[in-house]
Protein backbone atom coordinates (compact mmCIF):
# COMPACT_ATOMS: atom_id res chain seq x y z
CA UNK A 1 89.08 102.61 83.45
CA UNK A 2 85.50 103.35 83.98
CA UNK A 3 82.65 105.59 85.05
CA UNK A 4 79.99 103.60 86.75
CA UNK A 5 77.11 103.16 89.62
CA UNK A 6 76.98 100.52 91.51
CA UNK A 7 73.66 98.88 90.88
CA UNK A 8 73.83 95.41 93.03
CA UNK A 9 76.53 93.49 95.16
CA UNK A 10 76.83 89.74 95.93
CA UNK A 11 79.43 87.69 98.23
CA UNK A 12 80.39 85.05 96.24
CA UNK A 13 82.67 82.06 97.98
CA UNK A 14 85.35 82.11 96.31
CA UNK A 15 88.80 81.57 98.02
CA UNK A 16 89.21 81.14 101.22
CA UNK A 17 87.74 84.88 102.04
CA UNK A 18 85.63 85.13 99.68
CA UNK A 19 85.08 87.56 97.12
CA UNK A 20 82.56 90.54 96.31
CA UNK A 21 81.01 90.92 92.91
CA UNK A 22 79.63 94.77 92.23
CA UNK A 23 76.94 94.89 89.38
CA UNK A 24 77.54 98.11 87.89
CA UNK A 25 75.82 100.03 85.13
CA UNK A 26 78.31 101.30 83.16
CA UNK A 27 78.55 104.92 81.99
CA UNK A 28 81.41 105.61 79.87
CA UNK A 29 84.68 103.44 79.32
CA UNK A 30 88.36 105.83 79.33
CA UNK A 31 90.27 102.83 78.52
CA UNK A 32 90.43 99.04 78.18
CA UNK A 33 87.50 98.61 74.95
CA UNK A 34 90.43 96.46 73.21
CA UNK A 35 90.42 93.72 75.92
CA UNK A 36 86.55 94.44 77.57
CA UNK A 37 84.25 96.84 75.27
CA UNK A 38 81.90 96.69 78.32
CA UNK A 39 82.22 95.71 82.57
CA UNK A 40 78.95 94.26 83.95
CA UNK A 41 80.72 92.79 87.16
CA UNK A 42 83.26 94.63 89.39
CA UNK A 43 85.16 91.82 91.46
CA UNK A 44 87.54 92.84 94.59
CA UNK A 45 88.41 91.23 97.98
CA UNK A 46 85.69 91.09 100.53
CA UNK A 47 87.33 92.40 103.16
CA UNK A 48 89.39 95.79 103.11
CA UNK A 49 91.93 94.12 105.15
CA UNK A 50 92.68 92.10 101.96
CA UNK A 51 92.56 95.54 99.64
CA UNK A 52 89.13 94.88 99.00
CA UNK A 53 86.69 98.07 97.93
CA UNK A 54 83.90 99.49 99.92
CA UNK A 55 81.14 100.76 97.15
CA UNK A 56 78.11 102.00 97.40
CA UNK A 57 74.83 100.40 95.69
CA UNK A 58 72.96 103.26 94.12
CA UNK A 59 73.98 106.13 96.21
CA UNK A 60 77.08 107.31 93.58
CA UNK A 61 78.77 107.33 90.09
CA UNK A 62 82.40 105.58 90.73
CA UNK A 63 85.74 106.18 88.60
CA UNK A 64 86.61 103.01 88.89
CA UNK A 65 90.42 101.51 88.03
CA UNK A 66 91.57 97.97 88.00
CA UNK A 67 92.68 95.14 85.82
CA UNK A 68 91.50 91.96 83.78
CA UNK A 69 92.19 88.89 84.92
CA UNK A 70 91.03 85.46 83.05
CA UNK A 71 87.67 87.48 81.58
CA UNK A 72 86.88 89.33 84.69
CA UNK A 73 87.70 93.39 86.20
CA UNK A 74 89.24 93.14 89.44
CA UNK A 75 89.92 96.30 91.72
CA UNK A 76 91.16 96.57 95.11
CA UNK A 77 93.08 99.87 97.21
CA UNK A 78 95.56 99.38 95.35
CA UNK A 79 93.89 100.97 92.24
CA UNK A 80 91.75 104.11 91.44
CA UNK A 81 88.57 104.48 92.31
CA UNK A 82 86.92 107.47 93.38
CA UNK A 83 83.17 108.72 93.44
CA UNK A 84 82.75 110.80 90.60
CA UNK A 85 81.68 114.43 91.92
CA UNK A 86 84.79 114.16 94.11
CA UNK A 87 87.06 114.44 90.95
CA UNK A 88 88.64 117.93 90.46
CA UNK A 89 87.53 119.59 86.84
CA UNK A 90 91.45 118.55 85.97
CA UNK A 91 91.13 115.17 86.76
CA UNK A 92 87.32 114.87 84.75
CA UNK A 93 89.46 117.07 81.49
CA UNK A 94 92.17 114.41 82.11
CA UNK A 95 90.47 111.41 81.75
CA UNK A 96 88.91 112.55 77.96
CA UNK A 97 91.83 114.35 76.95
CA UNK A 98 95.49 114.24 78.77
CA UNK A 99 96.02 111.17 80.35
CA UNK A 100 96.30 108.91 77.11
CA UNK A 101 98.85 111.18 76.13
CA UNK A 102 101.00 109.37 79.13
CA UNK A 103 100.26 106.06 78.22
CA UNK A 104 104.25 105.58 77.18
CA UNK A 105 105.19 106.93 80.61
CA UNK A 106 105.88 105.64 84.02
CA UNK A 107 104.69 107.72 87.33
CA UNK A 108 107.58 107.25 89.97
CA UNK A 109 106.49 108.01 93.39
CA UNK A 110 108.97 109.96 94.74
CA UNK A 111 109.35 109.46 99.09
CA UNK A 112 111.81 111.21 99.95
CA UNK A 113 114.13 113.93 98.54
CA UNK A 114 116.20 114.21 96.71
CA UNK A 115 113.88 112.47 93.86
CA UNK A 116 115.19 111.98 90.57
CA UNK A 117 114.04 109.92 86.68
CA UNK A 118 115.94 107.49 85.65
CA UNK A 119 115.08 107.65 82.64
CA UNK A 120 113.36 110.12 79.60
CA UNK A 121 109.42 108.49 80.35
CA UNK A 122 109.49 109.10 83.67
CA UNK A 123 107.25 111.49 85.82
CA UNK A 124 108.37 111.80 89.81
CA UNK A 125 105.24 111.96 91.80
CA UNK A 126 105.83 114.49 94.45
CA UNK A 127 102.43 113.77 96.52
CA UNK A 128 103.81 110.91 98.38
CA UNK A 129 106.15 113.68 99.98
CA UNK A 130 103.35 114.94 102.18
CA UNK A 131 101.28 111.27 102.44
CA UNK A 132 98.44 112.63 100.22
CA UNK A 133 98.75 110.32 97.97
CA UNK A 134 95.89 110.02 95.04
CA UNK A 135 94.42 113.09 96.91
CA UNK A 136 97.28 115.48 96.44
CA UNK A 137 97.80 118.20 94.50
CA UNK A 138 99.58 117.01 91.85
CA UNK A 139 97.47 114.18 91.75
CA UNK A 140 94.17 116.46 91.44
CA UNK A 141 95.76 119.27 88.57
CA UNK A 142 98.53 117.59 86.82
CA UNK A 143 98.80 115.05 84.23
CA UNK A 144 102.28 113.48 82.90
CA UNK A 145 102.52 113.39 79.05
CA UNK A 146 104.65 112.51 76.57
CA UNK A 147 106.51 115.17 75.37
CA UNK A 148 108.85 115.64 72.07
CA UNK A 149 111.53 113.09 71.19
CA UNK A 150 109.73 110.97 74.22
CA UNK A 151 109.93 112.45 77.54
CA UNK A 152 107.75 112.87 79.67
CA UNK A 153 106.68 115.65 81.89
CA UNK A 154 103.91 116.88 83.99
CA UNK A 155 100.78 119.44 82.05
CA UNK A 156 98.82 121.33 83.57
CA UNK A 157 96.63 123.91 81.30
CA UNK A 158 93.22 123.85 79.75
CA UNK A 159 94.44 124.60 76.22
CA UNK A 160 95.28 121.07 74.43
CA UNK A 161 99.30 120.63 75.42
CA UNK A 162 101.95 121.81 72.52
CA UNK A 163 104.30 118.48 72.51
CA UNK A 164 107.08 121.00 71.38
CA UNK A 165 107.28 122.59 74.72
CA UNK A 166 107.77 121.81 78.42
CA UNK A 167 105.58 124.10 80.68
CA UNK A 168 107.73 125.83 82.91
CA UNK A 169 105.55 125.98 85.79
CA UNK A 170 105.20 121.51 86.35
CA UNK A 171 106.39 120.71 89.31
């Protein structure tokens, strides 16, 4: 997970589609130093039909979300991304200080009602409910973090959450 600009783009030929590279100049890292301390290449599918990503070259900062595969960042629709100044004040507060505190959760989309966790780590994700998706509300105020003796519940506050407690007002 990264905050970057896009700096440069190139089509390489790789597979049968081919592939676009994204030079980005990266400005912070949220998650992933252990495997890649820093991302000079973004790679994704060259054609959106194939979940490839449309970014800008140096027009805007990007959150940008994705995996490594064999030494190299790949992101597609699938994944995260977002230009930066689009991000609600929740989302930027989440990133440095909430969402790590859901790394030992799982976010279950929920479709249709009724919705329920199978388990103690599990957030239901109400957004898909009315098709917004990564832009809903939940999405743009809430975090899910692990709470006391391991489950895990959507936060939404500005003070640091108290693990002993489950905020009455998550969704």
């Amino acid at each position: 997970v990264i905050r970057a600009k896009v700096v440069g783009k190139k089509l390489m030929k790789d597979g049968p589609f081919g592939t676009m590279r994204y030079t980005v100049k990266q400005m912070k890292m949220y998650r992933g130093f252990q495997i890649m301390p820093h991302v000079q290449y973004i790679y994704t599918e060259a054609s959106e039909s194939l979940c490839g990503v449309k970014l800008e070259v140096n027009k805007y900062q990007y959150l940008i979300t994705g995996r490594v595969y064999e030494g190299k960042v790949y992101t597609g629709l699938c994944n995260w991304y977002e230009k930066w100044d689009r991000l609600t004040l929740s989302q930027r507060k989440g990133l440095n200080h909430r969402y790590h505190l859901g790394c030992g959760c799982k976010i279950r989309p929920c479709y249709y009602l009724p919705c329920f966790a199978t388990s103690k780590n599990e957030c239901i994700w109400t957004d898909m409910l009315s098709n917004f998706g990564h832009s809903g509300y939940q999405a743009k105020h809430y975090a899910c973090i692990q709470r006391a003796e391991g489950y895990c519940s959507w936060y939404r506050g500005w003070a640091p959450p108290d693990k002993m407690i489950i905020n009455a007002t998550d969704p």
